[in-house]
C-alpha atoms as a PDB file:
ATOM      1  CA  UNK A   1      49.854 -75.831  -8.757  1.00  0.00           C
ATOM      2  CA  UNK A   2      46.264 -74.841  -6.945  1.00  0.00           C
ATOM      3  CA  UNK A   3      44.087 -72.513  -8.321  1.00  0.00           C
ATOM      4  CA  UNK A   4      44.371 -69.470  -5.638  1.00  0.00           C
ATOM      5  CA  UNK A   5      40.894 -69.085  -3.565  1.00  0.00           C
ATOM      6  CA  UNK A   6      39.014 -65.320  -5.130  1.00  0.00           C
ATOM      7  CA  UNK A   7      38.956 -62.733  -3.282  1.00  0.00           C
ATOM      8  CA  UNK A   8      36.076 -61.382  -1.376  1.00  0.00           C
ATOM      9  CA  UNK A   9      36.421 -57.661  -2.782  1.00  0.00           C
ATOM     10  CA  UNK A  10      33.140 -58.772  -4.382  1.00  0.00           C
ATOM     11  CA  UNK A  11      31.614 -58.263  -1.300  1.00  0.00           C
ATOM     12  CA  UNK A  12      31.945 -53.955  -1.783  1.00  0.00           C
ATOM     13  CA  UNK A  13      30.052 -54.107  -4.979  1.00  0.00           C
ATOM     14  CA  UNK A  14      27.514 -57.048  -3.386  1.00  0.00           C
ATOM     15  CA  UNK A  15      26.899 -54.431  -0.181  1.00  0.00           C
ATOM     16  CA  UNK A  16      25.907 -51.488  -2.871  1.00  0.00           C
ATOM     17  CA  UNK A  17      23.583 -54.277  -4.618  1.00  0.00           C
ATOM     18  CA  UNK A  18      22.146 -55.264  -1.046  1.00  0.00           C
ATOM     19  CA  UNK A  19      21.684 -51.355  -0.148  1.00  0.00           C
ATOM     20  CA  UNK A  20      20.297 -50.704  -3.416  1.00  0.00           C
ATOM     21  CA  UNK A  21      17.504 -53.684  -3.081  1.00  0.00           C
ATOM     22  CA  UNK A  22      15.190 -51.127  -0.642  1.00  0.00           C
ATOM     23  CA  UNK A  23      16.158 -47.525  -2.084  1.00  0.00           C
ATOM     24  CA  UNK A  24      13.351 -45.629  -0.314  1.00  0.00           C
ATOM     25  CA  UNK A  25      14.115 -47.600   2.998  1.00  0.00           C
ATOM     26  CA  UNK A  26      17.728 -46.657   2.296  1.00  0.00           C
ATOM     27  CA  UNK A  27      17.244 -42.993   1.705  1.00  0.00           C
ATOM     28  CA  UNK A  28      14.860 -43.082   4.899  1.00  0.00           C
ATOM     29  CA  UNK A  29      17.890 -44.343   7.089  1.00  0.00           C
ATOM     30  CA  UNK A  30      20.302 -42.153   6.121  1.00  0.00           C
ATOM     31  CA  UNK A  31      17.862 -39.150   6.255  1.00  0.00           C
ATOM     32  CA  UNK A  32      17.593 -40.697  10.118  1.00  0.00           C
ATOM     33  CA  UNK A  33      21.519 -41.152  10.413  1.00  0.00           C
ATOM     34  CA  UNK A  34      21.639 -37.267   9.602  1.00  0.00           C
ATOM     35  CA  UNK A  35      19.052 -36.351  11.837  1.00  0.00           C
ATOM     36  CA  UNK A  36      21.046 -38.318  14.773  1.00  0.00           C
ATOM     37  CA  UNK A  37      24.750 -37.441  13.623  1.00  0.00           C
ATOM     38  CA  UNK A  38      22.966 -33.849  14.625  1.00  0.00           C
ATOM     39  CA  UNK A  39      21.495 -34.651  17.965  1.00  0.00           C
ATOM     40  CA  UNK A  40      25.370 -35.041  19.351  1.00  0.00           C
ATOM     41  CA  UNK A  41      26.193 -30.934  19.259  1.00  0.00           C
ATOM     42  CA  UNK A  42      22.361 -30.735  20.533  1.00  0.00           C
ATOM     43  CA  UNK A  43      23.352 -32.851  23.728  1.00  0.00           C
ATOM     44  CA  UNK A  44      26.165 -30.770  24.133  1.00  0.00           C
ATOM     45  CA  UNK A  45      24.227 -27.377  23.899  1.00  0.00           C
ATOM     46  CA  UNK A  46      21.636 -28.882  26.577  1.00  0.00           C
ATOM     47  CA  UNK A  47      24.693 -30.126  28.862  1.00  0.00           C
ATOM     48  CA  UNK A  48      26.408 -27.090  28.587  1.00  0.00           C
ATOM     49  CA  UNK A  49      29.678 -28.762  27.621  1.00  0.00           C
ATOM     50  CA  UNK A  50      31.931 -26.451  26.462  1.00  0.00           C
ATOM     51  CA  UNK A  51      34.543 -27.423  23.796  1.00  0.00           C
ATOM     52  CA  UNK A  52      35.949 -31.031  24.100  1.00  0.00           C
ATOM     53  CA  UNK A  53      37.795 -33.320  21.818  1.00  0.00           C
ATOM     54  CA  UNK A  54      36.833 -35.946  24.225  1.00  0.00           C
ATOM     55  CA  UNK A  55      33.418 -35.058  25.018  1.00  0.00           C
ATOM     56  CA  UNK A  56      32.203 -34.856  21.445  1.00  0.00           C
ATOM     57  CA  UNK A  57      32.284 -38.596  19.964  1.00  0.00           C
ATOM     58  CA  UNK A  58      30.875 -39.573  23.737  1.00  0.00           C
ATOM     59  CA  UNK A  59      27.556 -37.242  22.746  1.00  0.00           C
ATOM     60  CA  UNK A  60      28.366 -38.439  19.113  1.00  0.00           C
ATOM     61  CA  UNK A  61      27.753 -41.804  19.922  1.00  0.00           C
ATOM     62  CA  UNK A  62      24.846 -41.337  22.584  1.00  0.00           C
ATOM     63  CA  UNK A  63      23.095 -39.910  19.460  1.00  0.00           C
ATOM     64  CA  UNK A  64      23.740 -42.258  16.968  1.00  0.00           C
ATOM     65  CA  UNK A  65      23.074 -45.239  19.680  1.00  0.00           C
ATOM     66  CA  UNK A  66      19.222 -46.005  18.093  1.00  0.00           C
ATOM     67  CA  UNK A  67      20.844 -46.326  14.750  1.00  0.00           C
ATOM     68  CA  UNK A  68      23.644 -48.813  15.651  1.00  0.00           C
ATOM     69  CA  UNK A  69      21.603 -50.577  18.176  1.00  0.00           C
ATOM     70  CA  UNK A  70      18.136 -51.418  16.396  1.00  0.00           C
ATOM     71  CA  UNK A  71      17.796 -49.916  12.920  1.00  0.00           C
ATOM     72  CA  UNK A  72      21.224 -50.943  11.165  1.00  0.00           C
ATOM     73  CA  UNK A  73      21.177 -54.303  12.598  1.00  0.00           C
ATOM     74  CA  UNK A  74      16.887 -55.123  11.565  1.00  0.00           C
ATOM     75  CA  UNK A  75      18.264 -54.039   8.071  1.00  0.00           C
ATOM     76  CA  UNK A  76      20.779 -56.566   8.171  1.00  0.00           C
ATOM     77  CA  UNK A  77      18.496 -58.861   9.288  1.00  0.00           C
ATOM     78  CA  UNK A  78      16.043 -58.152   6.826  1.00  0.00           C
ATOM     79  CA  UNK A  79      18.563 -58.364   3.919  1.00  0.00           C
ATOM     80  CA  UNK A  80      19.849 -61.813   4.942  1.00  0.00           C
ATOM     81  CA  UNK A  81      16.183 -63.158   5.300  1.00  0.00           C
ATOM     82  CA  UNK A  82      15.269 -62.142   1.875  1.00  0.00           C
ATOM     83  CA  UNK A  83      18.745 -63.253  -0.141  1.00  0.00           C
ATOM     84  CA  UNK A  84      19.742 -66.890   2.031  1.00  0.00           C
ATOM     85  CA  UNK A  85      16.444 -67.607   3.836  1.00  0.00           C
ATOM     86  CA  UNK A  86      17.972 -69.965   6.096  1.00  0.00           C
ATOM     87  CA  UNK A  87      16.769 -71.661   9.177  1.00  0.00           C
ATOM     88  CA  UNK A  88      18.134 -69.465  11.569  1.00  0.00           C
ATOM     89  CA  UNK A  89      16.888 -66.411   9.936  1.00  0.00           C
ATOM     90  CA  UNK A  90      14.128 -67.443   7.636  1.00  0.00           C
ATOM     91  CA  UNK A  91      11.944 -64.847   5.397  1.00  0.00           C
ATOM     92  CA  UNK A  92       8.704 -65.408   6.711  1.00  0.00           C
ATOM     93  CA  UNK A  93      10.287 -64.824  10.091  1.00  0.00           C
ATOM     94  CA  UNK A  94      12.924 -62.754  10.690  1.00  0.00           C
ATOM     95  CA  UNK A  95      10.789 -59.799  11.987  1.00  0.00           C
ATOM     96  CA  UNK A  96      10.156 -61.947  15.094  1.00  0.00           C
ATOM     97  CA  UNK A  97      13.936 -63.902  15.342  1.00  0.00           C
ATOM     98  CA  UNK A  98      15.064 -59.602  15.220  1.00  0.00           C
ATOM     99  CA  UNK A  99      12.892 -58.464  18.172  1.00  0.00           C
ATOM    100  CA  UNK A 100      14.434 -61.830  19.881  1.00  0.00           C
ATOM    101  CA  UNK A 101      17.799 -61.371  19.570  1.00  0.00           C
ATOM    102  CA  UNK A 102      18.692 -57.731  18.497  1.00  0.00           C
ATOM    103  CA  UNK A 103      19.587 -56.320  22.586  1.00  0.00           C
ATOM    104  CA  UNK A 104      21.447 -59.258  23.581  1.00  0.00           C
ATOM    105  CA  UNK A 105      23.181 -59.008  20.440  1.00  0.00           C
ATOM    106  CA  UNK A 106      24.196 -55.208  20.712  1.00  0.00           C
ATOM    107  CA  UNK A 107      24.991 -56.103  24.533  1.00  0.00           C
ATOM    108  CA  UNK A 108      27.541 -58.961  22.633  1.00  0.00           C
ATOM    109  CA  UNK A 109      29.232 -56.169  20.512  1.00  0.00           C
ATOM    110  CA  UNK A 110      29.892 -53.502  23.003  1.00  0.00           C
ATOM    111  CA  UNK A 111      31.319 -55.706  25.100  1.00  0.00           C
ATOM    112  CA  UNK A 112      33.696 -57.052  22.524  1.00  0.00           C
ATOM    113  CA  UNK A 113      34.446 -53.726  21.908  1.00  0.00           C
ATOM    114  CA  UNK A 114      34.973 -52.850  24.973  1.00  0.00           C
ATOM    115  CA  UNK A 115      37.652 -55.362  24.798  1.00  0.00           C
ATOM    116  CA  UNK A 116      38.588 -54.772  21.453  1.00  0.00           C
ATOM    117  CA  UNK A 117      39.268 -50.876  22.350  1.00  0.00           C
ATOM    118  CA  UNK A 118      41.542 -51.759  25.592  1.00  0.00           C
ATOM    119  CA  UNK A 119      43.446 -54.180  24.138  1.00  0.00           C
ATOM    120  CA  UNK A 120      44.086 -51.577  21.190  1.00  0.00           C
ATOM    121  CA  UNK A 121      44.861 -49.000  23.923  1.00  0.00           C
ATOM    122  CA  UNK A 122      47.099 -50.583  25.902  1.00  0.00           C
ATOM    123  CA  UNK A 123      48.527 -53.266  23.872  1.00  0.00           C
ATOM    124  CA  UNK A 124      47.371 -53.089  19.911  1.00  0.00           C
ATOM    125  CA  UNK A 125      48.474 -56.370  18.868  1.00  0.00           C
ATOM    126  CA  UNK A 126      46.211 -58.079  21.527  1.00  0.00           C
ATOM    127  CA  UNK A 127      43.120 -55.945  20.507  1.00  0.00           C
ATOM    128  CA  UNK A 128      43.748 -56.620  16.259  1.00  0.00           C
ATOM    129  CA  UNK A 129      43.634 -60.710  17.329  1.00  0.00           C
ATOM    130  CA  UNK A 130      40.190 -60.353  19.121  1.00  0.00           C
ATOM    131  CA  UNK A 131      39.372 -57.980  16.666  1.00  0.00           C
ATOM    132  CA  UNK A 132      39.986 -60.754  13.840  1.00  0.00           C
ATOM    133  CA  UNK A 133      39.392 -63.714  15.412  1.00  0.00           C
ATOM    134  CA  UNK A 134      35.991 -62.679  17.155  1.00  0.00           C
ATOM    135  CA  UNK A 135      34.549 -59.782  15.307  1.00  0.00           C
ATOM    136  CA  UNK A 136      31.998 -61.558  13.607  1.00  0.00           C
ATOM    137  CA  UNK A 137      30.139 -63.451  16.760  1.00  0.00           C
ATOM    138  CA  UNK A 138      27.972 -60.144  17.081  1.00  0.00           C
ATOM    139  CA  UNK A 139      26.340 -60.978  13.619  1.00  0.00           C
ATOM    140  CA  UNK A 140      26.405 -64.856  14.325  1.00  0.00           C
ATOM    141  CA  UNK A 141      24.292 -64.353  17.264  1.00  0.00           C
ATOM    142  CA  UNK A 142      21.744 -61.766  15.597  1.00  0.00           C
ATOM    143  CA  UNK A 143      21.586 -63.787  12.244  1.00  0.00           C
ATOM    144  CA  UNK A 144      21.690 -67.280  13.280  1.00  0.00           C
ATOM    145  CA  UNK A 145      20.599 -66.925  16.690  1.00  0.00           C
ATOM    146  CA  UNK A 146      23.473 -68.817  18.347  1.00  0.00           C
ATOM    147  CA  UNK A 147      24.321 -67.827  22.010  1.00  0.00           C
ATOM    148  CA  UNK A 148      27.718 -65.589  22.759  1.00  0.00           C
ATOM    149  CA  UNK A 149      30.155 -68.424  23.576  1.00  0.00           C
ATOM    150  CA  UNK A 150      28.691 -70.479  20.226  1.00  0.00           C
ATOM    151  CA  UNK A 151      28.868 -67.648  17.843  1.00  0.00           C
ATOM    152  CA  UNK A 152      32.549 -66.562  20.114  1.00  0.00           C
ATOM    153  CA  UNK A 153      33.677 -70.117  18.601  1.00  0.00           C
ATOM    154  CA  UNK A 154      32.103 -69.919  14.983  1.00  0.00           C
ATOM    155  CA  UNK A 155      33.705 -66.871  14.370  1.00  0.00           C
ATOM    156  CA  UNK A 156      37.486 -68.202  15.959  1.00  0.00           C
ATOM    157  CA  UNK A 157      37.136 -71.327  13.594  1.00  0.00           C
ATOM    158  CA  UNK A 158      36.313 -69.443  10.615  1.00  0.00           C
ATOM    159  CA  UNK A 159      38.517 -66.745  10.889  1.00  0.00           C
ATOM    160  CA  UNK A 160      41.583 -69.373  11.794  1.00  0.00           C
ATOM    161  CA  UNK A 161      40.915 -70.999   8.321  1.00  0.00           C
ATOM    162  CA  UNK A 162      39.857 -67.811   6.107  1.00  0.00           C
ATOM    163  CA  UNK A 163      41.266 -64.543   7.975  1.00  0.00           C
ATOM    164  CA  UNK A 164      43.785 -63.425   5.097  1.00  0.00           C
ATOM    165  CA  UNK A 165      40.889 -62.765   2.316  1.00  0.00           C
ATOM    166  CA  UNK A 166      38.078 -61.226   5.129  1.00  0.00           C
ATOM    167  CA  UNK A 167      41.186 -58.741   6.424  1.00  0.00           C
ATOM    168  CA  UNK A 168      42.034 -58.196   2.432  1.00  0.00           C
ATOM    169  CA  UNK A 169      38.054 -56.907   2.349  1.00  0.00           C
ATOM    170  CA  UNK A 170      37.619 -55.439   5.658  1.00  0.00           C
ATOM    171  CA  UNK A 171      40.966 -53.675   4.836  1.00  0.00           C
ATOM    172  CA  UNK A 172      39.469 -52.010   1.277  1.00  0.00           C
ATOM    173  CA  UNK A 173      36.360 -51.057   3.021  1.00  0.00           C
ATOM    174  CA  UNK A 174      38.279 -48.952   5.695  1.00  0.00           C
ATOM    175  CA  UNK A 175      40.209 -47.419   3.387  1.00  0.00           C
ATOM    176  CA  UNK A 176      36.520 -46.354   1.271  1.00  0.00           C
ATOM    177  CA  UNK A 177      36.205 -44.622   4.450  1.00  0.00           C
ATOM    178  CA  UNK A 178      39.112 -42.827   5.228  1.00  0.00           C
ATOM    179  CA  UNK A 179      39.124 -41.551   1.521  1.00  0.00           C
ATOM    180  CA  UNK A 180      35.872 -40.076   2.494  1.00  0.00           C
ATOM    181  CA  UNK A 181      36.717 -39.076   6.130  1.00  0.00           C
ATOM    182  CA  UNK A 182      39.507 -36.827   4.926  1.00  0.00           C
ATOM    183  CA  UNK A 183      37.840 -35.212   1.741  1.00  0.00           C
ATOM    184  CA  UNK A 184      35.240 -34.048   3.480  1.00  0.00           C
ATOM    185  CA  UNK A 185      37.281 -32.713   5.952  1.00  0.00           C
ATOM    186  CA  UNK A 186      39.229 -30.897   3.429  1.00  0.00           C
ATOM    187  CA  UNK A 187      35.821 -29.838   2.363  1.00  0.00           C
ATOM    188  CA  UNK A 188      35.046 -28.626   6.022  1.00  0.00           C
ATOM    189  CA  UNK A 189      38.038 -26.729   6.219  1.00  0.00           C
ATOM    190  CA  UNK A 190      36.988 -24.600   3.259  1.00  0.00           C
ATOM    191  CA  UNK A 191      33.040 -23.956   4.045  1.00  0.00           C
ATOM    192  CA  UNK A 192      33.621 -23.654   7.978  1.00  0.00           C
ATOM    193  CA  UNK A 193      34.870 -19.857   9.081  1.00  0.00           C
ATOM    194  CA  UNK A 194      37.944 -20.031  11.108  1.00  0.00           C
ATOM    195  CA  UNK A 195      37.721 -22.054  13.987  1.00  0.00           C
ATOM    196  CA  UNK A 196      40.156 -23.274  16.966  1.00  0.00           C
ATOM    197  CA  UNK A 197      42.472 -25.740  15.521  1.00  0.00           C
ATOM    198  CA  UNK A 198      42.752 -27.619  18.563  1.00  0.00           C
ATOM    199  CA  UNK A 199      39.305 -27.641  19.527  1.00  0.00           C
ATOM    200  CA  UNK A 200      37.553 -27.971  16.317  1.00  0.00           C
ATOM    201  CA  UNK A 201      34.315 -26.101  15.443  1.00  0.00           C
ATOM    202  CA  UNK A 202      31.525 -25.617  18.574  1.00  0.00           C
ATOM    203  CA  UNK A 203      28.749 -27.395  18.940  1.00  0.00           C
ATOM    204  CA  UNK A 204      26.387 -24.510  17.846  1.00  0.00           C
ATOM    205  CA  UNK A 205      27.733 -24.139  14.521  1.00  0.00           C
ATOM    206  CA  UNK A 206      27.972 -27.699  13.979  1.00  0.00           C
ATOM    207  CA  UNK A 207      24.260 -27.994  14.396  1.00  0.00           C
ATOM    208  CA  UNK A 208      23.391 -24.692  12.355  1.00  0.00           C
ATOM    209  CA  UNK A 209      26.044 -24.907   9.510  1.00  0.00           C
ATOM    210  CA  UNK A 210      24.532 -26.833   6.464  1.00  0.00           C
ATOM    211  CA  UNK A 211      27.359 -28.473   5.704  1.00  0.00           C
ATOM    212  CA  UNK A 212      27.321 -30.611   8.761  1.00  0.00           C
ATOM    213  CA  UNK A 213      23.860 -31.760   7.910  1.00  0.00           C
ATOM    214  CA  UNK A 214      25.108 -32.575   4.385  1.00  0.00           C
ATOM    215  CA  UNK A 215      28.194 -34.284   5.241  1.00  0.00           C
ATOM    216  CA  UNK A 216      26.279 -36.356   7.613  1.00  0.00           C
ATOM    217  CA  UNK A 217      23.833 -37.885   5.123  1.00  0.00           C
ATOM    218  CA  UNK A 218      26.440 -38.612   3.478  1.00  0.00           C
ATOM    219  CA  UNK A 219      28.154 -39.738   6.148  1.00  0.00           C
ATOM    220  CA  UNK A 220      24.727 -42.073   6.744  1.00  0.00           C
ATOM    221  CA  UNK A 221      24.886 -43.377   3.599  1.00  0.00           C
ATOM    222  CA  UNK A 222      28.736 -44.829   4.043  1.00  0.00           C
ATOM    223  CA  UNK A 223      27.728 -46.239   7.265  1.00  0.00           C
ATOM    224  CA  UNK A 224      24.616 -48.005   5.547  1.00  0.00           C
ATOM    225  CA  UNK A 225      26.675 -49.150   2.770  1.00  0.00           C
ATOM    226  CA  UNK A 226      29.384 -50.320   4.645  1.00  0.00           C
ATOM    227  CA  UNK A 227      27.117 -52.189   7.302  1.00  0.00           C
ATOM    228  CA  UNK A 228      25.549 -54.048   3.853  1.00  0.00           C
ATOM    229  CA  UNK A 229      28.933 -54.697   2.795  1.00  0.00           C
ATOM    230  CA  UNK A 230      29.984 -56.234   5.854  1.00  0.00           C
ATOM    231  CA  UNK A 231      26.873 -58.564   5.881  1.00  0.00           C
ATOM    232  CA  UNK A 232      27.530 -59.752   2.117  1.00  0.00           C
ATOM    233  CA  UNK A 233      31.330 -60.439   3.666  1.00  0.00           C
ATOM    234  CA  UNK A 234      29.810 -62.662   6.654  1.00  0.00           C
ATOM    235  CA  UNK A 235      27.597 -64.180   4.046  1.00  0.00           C
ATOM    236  CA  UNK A 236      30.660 -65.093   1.787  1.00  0.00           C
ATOM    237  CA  UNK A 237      32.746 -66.327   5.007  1.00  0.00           C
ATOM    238  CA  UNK A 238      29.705 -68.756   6.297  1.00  0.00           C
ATOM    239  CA  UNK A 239      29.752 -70.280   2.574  1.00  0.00           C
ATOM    240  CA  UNK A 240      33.346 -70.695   2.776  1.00  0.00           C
ATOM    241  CA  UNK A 241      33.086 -72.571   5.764  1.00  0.00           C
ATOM    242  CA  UNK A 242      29.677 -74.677   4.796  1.00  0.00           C
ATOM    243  CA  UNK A 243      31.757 -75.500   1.941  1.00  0.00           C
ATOM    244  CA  UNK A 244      34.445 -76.251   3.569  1.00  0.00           C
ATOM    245  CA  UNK A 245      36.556 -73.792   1.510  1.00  0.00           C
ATOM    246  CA  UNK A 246      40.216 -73.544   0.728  1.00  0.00           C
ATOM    247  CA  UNK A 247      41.968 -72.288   3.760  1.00  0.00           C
ATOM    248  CA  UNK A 248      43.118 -68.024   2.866  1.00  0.00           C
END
């Protein structure tokens, strides 16, 4: 009987490990990540935006954009560089592949989002399969430097042969985050005065409250470790397929 393929739950501990290799760069970016998480109720307060659900991730996201557009992907970058050194990403040059390829790559991943999001919207199974099957071409393209319809087919062929031990990880990191999400909402709900259950706490006490400052370093620091994660799971997933691994 075959000896089972090991799972890639590694990867969660490997991610801390990667995180861990540039602490005060680390601690720098999520000290960033808080100061951006905070610039969303600013953009409201300039707007004059009163109380939205929907409006609040859209100036949520505006402020985080530098973050997940340049500085989480360079650290990526700059992680692979120094533990494969390979070719396509090599560590006496990665600084200028980065500059290279870092837009055209964040132009690749919102618009697989994009796609990703309507197909989740409207149909859900259709949005999971692109979501699997093309999730990691983003990554291929910044890392390795192939173009959107090469790294488009990497990612389809690897995760056709490996997808059930990648979704096994992917699946254990989410739920690292949703354990956080709602404890420190149930912390919210205890340090935040009464607020409109529907709408949610304004944007002004959002920005002044000190727990929202708090609970987005933190937040900062789950987003940093879960980005390293993710990159020590790609890493895993391109040695599977170099190595023409066992299929999942």
């Amino acid at each position: 009987m075959p000896t089972p393929p090991p799972s890639h739950l590694g990867a969660l501990r490997e991610g801390l490990r990667l995180l861990r290799r540039h602490p005060v760069l680390s601690l720098g970016l999520a000290v960033l990540a808080m100061g951006l998480a905070q610039l969303g109720p600013a953009l409201e307060l300039a707007a004059g935006a009163g109380p939205s659900l929907l409006l609040q991730p859209i100036f949520g996201f505006a402020g985080l954009l530098p973050l997940e557009m340049y500085f989480i992907p360079r650290l990526q970058a700059q992680l692979d560089a120094e533990t494969l050194d390979t070719p396509g990403n090599p560590a006496t040059g990665w600084r200028e592949a980065f500059d290279g390829r870092w837009l055209r790559t964040f132009l690749a991943r919102l618009g697989i989002s994009v796609v990703i999001g309507l197909g989740l919207l409207l149909f859900l199974v259709p949005g999971i399969v692109v979501l699997t099957l093309f999730g990691w071409a983003p990554l291929r393209m910044l890392l390795r430097g192939d173009g959107l319809l090469a790294a488009l087919r990497w990612s389809q062929a690897a995760m056709a042969r490996h997808w059930l031990r990648i979704v096994q990880a992917v699946l254990a990191m989410i739920l690292v985050a949703l354990v956080y999400q709602v404890a420190a909402s149930w912390a919210l709900d205890r340090l935040l005065p009464a607020t409109d259950p529907d709408l949610g706490p304004g944007a002004l006490l959002r920005l002044k409250h000190p727990a929202f400052w708090v609970f987005n370093f933190m937040g900062g620091g789950l987003n940093l470790w879960l980005s390293c994660a993710l990159l020590a799971l790609y890493q895993r997933l391109e040695a599977a397929v170099a190595g023409a691994g066992p299929a999942a």
